[in-house]
N, C-alpha and C. Protein backbone atom coordinates (compact mmCIF):
# COMPACT_ATOMS: atom_id res chain seq x y z
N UNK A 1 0.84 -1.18 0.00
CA UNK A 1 0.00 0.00 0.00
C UNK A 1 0.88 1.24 0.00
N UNK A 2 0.36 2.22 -0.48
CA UNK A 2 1.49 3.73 -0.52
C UNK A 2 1.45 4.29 0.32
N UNK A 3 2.70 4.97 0.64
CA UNK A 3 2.61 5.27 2.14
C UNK A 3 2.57 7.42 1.74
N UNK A 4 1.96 6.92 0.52
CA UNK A 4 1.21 8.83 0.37
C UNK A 4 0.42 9.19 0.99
N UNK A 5 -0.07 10.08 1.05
CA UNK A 5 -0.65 10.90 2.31
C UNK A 5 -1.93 10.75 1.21
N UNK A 6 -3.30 10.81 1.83
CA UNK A 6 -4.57 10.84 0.94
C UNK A 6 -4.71 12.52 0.94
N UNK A 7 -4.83 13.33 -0.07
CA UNK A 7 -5.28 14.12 -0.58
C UNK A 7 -6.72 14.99 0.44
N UNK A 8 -6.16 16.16 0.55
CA UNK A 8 -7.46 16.90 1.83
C UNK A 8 -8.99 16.95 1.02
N UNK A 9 -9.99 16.40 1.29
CA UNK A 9 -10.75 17.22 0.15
C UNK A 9 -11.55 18.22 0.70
N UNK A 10 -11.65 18.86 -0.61
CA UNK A 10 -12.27 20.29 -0.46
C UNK A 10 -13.68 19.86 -0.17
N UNK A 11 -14.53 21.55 0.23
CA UNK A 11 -15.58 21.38 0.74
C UNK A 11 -16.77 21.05 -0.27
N UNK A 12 -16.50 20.08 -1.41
CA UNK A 12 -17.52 19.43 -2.05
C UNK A 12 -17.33 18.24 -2.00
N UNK A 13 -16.31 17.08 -1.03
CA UNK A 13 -16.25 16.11 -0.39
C UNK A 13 -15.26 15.53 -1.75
N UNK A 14 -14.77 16.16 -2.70
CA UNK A 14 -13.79 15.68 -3.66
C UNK A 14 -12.68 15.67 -3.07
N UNK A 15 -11.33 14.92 -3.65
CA UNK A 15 -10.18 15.29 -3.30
C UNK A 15 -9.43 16.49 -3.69
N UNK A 16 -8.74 17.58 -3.21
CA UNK A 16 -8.29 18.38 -4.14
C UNK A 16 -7.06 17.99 -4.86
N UNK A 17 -7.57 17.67 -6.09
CA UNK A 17 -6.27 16.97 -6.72
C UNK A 17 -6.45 18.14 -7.80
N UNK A 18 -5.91 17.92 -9.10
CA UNK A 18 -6.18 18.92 -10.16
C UNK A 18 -6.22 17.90 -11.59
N UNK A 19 -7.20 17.93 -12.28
CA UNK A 19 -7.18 16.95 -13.23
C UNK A 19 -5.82 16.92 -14.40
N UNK A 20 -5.04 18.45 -14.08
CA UNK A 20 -4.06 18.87 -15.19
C UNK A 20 -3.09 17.78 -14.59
N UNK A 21 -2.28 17.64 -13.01
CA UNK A 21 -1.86 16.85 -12.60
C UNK A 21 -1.04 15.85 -13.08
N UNK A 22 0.14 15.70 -12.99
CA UNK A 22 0.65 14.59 -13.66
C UNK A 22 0.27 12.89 -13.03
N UNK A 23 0.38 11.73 -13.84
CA UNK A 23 -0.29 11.11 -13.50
C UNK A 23 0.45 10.23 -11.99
N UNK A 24 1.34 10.67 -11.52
CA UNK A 24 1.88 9.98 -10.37
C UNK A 24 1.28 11.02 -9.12
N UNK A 25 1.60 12.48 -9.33
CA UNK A 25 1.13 13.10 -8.45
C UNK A 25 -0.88 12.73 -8.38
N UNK A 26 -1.36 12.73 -9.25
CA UNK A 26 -3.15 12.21 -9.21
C UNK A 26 -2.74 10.50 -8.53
N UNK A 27 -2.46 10.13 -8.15
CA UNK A 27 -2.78 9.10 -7.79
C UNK A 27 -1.32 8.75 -6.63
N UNK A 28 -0.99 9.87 -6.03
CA UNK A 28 -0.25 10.17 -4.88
C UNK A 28 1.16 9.22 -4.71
N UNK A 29 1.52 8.81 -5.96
CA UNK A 29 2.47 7.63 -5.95
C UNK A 29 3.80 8.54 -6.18
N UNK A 30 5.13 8.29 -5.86
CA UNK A 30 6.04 8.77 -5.79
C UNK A 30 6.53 8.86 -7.36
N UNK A 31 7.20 10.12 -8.61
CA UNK A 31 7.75 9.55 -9.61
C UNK A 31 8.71 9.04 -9.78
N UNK A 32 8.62 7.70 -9.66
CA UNK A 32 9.47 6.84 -10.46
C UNK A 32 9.28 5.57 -10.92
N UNK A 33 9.66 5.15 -11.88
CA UNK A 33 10.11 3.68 -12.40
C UNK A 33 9.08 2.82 -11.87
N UNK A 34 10.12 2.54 -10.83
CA UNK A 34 10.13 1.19 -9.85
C UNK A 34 8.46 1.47 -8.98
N UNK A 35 7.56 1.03 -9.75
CA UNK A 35 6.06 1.13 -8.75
C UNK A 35 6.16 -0.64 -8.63
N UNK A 36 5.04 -1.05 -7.62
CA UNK A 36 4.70 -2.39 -7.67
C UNK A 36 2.94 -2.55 -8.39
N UNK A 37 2.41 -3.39 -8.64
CA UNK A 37 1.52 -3.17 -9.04
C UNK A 37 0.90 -3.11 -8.03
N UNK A 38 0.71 -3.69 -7.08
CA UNK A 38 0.12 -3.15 -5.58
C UNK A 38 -0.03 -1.67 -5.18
N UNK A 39 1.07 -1.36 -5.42
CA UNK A 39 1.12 0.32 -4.89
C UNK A 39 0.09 0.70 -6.13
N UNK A 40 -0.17 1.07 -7.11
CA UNK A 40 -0.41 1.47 -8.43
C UNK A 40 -2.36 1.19 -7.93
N UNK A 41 -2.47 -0.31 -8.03
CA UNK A 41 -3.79 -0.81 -7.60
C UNK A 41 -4.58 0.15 -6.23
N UNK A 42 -3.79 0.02 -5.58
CA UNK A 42 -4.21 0.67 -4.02
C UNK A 42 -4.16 2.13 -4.38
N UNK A 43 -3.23 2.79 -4.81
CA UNK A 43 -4.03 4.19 -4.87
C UNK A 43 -5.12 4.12 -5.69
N UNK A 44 -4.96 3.87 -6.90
CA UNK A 44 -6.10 3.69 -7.82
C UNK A 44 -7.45 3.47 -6.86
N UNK A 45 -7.52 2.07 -6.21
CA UNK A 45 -8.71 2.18 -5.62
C UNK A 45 -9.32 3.08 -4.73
N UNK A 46 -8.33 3.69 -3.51
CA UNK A 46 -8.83 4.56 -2.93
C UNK A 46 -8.94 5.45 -3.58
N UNK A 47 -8.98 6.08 -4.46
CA UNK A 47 -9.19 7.32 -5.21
C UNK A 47 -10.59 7.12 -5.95
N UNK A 48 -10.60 6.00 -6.41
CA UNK A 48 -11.63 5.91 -8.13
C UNK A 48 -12.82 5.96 -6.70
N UNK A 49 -12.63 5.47 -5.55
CA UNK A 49 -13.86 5.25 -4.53
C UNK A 49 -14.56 6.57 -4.23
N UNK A 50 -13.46 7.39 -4.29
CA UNK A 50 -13.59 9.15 -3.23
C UNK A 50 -14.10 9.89 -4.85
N UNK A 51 -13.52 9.50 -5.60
CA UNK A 51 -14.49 10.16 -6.51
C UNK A 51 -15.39 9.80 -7.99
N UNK A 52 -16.06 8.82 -7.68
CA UNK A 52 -16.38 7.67 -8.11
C UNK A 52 -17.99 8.62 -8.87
N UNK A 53 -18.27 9.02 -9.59
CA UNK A 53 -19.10 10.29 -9.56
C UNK A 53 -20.74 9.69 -9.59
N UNK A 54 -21.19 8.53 -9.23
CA UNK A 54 -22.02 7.73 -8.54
C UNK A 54 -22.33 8.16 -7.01
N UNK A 55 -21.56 8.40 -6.28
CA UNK A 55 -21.52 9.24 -4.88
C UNK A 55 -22.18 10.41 -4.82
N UNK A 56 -21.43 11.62 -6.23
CA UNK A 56 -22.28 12.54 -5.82
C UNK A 56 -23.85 13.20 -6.94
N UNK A 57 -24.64 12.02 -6.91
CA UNK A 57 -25.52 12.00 -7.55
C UNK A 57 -26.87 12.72 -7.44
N UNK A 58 -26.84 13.38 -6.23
CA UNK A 58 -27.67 14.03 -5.87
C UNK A 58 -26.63 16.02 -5.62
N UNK A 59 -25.34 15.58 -6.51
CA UNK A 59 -25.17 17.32 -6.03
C UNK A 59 -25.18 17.68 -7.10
N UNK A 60 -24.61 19.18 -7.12
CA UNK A 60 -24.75 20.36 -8.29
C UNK A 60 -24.23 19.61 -9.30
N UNK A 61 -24.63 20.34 -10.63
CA UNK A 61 -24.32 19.86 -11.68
C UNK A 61 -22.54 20.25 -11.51
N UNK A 62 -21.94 21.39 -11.26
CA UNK A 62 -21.01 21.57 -11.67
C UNK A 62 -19.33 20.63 -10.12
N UNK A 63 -20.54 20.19 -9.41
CA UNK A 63 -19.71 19.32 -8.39
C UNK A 63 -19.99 17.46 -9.20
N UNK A 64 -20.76 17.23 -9.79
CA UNK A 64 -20.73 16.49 -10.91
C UNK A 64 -19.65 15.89 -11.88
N UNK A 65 -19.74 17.09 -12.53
CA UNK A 65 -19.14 17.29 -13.66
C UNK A 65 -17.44 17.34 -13.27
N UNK A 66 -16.86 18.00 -12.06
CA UNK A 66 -15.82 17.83 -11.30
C UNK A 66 -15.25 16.36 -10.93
N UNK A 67 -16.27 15.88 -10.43
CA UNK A 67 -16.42 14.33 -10.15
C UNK A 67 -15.76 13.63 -11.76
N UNK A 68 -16.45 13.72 -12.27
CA UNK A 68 -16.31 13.19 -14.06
C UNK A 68 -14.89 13.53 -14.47
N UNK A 69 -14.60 14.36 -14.48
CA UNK A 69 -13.29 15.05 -14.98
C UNK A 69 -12.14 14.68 -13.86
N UNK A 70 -11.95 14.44 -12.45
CA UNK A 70 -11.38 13.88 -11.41
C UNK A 70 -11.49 12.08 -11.90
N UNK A 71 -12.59 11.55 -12.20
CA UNK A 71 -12.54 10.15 -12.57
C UNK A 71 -11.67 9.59 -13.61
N UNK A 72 -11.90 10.66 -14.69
CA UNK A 72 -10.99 10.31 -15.94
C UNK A 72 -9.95 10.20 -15.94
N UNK A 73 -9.62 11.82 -14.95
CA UNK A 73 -8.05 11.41 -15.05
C UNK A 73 -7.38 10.67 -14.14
N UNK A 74 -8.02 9.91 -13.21
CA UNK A 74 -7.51 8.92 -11.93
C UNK A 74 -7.26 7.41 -12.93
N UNK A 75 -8.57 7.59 -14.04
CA UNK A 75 -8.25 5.80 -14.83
C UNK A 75 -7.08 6.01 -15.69
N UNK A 76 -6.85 7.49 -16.41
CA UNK A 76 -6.05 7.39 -16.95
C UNK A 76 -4.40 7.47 -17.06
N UNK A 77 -4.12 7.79 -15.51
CA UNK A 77 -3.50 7.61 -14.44
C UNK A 77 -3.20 6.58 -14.43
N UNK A 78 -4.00 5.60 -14.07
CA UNK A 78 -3.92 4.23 -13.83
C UNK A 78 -3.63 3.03 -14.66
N UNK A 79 -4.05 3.43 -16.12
CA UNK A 79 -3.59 2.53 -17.23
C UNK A 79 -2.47 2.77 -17.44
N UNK A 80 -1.69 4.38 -17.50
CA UNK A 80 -0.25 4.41 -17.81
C UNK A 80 0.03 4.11 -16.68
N UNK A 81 0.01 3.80 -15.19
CA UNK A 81 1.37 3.71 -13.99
C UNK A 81 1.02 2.15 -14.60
N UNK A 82 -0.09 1.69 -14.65
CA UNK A 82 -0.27 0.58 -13.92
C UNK A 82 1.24 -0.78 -14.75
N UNK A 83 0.99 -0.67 -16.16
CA UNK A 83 1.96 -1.20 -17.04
C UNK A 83 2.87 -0.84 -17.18
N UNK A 84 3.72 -1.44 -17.02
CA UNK A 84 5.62 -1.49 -16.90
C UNK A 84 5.70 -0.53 -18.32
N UNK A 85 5.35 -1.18 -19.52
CA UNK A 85 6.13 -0.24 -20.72
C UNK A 85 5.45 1.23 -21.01
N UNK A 86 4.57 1.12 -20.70
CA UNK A 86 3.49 2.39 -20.51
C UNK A 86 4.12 3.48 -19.98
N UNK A 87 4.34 2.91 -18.36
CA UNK A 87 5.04 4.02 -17.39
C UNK A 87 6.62 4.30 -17.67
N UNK A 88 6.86 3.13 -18.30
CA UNK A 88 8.33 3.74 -19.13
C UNK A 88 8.54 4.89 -20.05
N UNK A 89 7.55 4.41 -20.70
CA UNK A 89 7.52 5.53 -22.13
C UNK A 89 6.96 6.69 -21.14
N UNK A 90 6.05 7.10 -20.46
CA UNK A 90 5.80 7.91 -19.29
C UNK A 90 7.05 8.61 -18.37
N UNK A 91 7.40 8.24 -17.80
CA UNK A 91 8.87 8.86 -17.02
C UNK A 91 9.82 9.04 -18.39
N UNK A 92 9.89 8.69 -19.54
CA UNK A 92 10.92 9.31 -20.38
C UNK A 92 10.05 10.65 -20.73
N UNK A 93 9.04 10.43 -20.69
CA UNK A 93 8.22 12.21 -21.43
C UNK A 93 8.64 12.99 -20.74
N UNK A 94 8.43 12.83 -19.48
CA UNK A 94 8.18 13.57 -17.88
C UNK A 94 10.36 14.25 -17.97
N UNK A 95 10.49 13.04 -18.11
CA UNK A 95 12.53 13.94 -17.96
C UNK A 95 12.98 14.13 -19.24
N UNK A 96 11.94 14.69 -20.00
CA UNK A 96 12.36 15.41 -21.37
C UNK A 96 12.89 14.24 -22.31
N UNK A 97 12.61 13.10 -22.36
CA UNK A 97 13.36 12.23 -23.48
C UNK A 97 12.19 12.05 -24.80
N UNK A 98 12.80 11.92 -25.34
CA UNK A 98 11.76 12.00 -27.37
C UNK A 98 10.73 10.85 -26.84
N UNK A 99 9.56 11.51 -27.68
CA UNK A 99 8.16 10.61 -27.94
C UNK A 99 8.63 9.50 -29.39
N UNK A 100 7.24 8.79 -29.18
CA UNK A 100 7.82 8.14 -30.19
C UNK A 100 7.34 8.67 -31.52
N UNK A 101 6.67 10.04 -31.41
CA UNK A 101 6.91 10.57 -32.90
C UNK A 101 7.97 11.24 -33.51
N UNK A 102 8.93 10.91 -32.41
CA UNK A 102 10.82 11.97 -32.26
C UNK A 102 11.73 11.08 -33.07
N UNK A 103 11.54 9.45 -32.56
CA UNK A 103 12.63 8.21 -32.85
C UNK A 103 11.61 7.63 -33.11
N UNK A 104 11.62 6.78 -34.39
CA UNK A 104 11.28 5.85 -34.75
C UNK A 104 11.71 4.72 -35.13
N UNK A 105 13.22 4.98 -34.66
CA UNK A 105 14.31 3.68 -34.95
C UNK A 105 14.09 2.57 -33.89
N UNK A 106 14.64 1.60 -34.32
CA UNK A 106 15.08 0.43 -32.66
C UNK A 106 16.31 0.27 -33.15
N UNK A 107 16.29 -0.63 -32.11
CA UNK A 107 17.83 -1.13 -32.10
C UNK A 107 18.17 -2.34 -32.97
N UNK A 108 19.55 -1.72 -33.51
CA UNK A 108 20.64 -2.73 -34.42
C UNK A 108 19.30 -2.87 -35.67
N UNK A 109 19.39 -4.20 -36.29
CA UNK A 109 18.46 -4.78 -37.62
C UNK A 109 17.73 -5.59 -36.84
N UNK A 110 16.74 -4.92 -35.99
CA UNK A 110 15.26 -5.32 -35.62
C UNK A 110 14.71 -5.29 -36.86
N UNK A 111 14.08 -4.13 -37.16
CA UNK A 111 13.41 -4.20 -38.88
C UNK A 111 13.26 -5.20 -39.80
N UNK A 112 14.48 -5.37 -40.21
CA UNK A 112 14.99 -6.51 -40.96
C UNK A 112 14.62 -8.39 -40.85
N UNK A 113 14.94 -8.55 -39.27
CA UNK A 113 14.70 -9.64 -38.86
C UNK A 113 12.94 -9.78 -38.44
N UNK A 114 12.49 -8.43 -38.55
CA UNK A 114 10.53 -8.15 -38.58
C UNK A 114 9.89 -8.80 -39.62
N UNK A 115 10.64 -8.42 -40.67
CA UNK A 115 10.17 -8.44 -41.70
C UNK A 115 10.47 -10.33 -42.16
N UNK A 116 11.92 -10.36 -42.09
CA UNK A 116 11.82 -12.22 -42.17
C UNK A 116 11.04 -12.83 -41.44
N UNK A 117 11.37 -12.38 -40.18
CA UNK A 117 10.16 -13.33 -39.52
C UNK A 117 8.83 -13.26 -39.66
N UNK A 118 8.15 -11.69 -40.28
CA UNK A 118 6.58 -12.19 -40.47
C UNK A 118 6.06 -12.72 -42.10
N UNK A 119 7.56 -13.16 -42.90
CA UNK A 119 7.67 -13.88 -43.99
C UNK A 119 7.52 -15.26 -43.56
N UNK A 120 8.08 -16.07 -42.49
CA UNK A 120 8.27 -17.03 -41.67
C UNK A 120 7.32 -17.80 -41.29
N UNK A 121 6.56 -16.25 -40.17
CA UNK A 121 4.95 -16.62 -39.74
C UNK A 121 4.21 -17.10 -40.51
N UNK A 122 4.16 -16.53 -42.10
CA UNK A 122 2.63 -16.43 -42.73
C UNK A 122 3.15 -17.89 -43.33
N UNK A 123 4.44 -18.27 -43.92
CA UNK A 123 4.53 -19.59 -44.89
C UNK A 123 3.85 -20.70 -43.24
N UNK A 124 4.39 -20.49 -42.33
CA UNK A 124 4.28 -21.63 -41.56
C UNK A 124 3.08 -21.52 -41.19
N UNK A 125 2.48 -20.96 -40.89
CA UNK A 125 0.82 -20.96 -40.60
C UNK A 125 0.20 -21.30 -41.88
N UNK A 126 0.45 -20.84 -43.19
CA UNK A 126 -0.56 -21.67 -44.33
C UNK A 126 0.32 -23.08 -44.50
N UNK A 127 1.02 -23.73 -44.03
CA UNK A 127 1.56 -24.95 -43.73
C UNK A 127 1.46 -25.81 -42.65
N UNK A 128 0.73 -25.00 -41.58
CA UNK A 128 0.48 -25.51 -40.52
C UNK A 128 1.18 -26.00 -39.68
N UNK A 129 2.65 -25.69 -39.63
CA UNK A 129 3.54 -26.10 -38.48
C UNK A 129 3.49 -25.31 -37.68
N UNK A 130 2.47 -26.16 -36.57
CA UNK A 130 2.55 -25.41 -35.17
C UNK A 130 3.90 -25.71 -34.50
N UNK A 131 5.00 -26.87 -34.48
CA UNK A 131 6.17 -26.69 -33.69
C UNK A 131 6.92 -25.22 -34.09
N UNK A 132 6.81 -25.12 -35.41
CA UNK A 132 7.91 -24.23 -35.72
C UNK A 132 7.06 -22.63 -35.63
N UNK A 133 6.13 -22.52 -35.52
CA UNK A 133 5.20 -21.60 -34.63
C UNK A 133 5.35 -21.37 -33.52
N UNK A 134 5.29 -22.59 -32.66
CA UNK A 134 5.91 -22.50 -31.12
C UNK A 134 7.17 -22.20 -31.05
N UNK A 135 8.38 -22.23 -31.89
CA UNK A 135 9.82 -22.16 -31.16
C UNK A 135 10.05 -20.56 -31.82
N UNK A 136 8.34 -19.81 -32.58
CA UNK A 136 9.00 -18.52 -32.98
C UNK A 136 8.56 -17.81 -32.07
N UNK A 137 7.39 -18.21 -31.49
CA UNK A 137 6.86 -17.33 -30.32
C UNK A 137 7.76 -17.48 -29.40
N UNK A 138 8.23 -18.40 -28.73
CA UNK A 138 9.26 -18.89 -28.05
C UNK A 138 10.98 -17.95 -27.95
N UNK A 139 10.78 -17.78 -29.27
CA UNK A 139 12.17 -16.93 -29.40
C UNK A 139 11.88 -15.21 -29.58
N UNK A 140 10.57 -15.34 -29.98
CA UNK A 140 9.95 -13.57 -30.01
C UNK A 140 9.98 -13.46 -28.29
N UNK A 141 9.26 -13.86 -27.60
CA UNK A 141 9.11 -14.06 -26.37
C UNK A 141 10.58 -13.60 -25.45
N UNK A 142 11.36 -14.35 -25.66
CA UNK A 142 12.93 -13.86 -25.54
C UNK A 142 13.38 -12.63 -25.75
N UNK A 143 13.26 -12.60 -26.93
CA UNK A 143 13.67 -11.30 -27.30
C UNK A 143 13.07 -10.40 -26.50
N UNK A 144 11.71 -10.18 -26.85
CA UNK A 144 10.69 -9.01 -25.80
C UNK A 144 11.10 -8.85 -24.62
N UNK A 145 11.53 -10.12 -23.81
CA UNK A 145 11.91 -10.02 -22.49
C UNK A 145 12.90 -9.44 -22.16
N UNK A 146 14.46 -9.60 -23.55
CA UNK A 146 15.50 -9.02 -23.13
C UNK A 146 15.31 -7.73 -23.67
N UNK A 147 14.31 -7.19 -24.08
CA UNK A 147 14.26 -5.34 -24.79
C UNK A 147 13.12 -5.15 -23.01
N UNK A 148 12.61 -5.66 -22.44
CA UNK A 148 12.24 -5.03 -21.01
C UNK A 148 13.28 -5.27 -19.95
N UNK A 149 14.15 -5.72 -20.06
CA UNK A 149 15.07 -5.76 -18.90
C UNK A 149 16.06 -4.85 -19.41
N UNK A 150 16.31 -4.19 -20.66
CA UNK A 150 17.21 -3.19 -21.08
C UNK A 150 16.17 -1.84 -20.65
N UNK A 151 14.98 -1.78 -21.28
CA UNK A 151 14.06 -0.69 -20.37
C UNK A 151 14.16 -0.44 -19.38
N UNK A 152 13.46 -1.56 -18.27
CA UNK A 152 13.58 -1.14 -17.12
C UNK A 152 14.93 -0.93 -16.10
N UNK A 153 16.35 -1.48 -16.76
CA UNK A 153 17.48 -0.54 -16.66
C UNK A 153 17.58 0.82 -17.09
N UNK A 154 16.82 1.02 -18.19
CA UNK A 154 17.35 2.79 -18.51
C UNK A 154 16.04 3.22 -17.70
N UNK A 155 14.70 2.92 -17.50
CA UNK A 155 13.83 3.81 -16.73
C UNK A 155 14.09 4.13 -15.32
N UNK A 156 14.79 2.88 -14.96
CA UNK A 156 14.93 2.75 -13.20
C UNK A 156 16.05 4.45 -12.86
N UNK A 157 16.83 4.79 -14.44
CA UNK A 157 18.02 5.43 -13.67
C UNK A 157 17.61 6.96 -15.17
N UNK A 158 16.55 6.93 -15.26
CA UNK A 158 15.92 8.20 -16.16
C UNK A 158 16.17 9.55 -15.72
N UNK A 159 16.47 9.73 -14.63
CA UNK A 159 16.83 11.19 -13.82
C UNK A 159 18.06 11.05 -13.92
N UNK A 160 19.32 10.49 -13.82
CA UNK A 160 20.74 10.33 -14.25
C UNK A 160 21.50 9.84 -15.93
N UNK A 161 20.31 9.48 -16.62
CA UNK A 161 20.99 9.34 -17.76
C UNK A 161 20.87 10.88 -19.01
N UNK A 162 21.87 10.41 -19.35
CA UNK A 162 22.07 11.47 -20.95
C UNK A 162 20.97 11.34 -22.31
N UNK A 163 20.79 12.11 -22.96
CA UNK A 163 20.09 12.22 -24.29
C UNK A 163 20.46 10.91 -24.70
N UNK A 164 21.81 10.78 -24.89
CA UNK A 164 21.66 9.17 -25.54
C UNK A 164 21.07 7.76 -25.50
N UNK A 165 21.11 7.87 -23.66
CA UNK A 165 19.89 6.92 -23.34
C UNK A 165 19.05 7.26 -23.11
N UNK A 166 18.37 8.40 -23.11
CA UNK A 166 16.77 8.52 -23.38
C UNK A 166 16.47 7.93 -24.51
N UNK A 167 17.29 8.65 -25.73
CA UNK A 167 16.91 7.76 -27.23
C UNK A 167 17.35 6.14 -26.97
N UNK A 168 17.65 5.62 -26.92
CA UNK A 168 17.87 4.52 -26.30
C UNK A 168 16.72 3.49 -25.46
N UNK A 169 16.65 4.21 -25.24
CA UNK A 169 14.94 4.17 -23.74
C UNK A 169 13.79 4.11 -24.78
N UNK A 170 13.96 4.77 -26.10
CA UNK A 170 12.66 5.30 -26.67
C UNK A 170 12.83 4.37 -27.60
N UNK A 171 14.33 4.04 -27.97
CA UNK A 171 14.33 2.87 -29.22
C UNK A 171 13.76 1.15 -28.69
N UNK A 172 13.86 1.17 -27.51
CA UNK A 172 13.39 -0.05 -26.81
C UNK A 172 12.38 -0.32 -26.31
N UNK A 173 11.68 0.94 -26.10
CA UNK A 173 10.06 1.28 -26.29
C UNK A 173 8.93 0.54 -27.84
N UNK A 174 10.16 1.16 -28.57
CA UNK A 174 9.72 0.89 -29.97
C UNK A 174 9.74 -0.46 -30.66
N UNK A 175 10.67 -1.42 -30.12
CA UNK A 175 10.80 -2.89 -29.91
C UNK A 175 10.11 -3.22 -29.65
N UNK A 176 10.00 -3.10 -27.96
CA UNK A 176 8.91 -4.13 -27.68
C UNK A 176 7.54 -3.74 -28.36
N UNK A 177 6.96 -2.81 -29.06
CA UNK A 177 5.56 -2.75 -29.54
C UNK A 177 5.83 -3.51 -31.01
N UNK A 178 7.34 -3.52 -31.26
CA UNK A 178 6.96 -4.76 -32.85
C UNK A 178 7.14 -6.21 -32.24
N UNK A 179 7.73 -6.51 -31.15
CA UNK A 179 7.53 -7.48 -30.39
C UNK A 179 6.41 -7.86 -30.16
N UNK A 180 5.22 -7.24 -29.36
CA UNK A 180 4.20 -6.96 -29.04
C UNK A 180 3.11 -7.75 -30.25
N UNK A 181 3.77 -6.94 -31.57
CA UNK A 181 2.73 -6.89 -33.35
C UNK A 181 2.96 -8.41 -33.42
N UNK A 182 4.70 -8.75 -33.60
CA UNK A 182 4.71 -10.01 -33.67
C UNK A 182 3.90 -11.04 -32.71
N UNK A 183 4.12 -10.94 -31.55
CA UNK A 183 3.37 -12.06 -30.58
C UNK A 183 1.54 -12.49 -30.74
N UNK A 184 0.88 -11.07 -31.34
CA UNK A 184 -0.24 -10.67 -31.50
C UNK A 184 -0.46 -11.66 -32.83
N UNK A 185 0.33 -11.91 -33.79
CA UNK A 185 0.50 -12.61 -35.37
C UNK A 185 0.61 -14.29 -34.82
N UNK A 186 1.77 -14.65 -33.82
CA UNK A 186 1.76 -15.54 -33.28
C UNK A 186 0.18 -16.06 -32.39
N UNK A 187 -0.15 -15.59 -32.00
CA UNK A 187 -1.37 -16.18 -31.47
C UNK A 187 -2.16 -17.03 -31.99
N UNK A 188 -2.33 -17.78 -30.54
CA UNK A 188 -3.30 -19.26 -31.66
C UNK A 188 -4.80 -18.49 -31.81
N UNK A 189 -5.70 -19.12 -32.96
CA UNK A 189 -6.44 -18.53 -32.99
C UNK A 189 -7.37 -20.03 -31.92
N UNK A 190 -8.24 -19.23 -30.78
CA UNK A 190 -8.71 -19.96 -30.20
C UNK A 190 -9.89 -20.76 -30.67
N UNK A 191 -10.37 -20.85 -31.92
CA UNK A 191 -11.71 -21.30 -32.78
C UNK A 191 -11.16 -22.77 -33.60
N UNK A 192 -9.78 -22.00 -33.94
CA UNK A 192 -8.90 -23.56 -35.11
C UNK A 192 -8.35 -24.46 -33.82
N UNK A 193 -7.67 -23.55 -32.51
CA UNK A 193 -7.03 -24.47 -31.83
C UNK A 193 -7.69 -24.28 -29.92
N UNK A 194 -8.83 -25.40 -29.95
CA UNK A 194 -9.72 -24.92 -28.78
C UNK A 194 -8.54 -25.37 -27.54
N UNK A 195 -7.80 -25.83 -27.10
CA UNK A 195 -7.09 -26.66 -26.30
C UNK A 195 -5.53 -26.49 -26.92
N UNK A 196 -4.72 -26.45 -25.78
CA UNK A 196 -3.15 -26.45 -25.63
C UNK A 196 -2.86 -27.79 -26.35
């Protein structure tokens, strides 16, 4: 549980938070990196509860409408802390490192090996080799894992690194979402294959 202080609320029984708020300060979590999903969950809940805009259903329209605009931005808060690559790409915005409309590169001949392998995917799926299906997910899987343990090294230390590893940070961002495309291509379809 976070050991943040809950938010005073003002005299319309809201919290005074500010919906502009960045999303660690709205949901009272410390910025950085390293959240647990516990911490992330637990503010989330006490918050989405206090202003849950079901509560204040009988007040003014414009203590309402406060409610609504406090809700939104507590979920949306919550989808970026809550996921590891999310809140990555998140703390690089926050300490000035490029979006991903800045870098669109990854690292080394990712691209390249994208492109063979979803040449790979499509022959072996209209051929139907599920082993050699399994040992690509298997090795996509790998890969993805070692582009989040290079992330969450450059996010953990985002307040001490240089421009170079921010781009860096942002090129491994950009991995794992063709990682991500690939695994999504890999998927069994659950209708052809009901059972493991």
């Amino acid at each position: 549980m976070s050991n943040q202080p809950t938010p005073d609320n003002t005299p319309d029984g809201l919290p005074d938070l500010s919906p502009a708020a960045d999303h660690f300060e709205m949901l009272g979590l410390p910025r950085q990196f390293d959240l647990s999903e516990e911490e992330v969950r637990s503010a989330y809940r006490r918050l989405a509860r206090d202003t849950h805009p079901d509560r204040f259903a009988g007040a003014s329209e414009e203590v309402v409408a406060r409610a609504n605009e406090l809700s939104a931005a507590i979920n949306a808060a919550y989808r970026v802390l809550l996921d590891p690559v999310s809140r990555a790409s998140y703390v690089l915005t926050l300490a000035g490192g490029p979006g991903p409309e800045d870098v669109r590169d990854v690292p080394g001949n990712l691209l390249m090996q994208v492109m063979t392998l979803r040449e790979l995917i499509e022959q072996d799926k209209q051929a139907g080799n599920e082993d050699s299906l399994k040992r690509h997910r298997q090795s996509v899987e790998g890969d993805r894992a070692a582009a989040i343990a290079r992330m969450q090294t450059l996010a953990r230390t985002i307040d001490t690194v240089d421009a170079k590893d921010k781009t860096n940070l942002r090129m491994e961002l950009n991995a794992i979402r063709y990682y991500d495309n690939l695994l999504v291509e890999l998927a069994r379809d659950p209708l052809t294959h009901p059972t493991d």
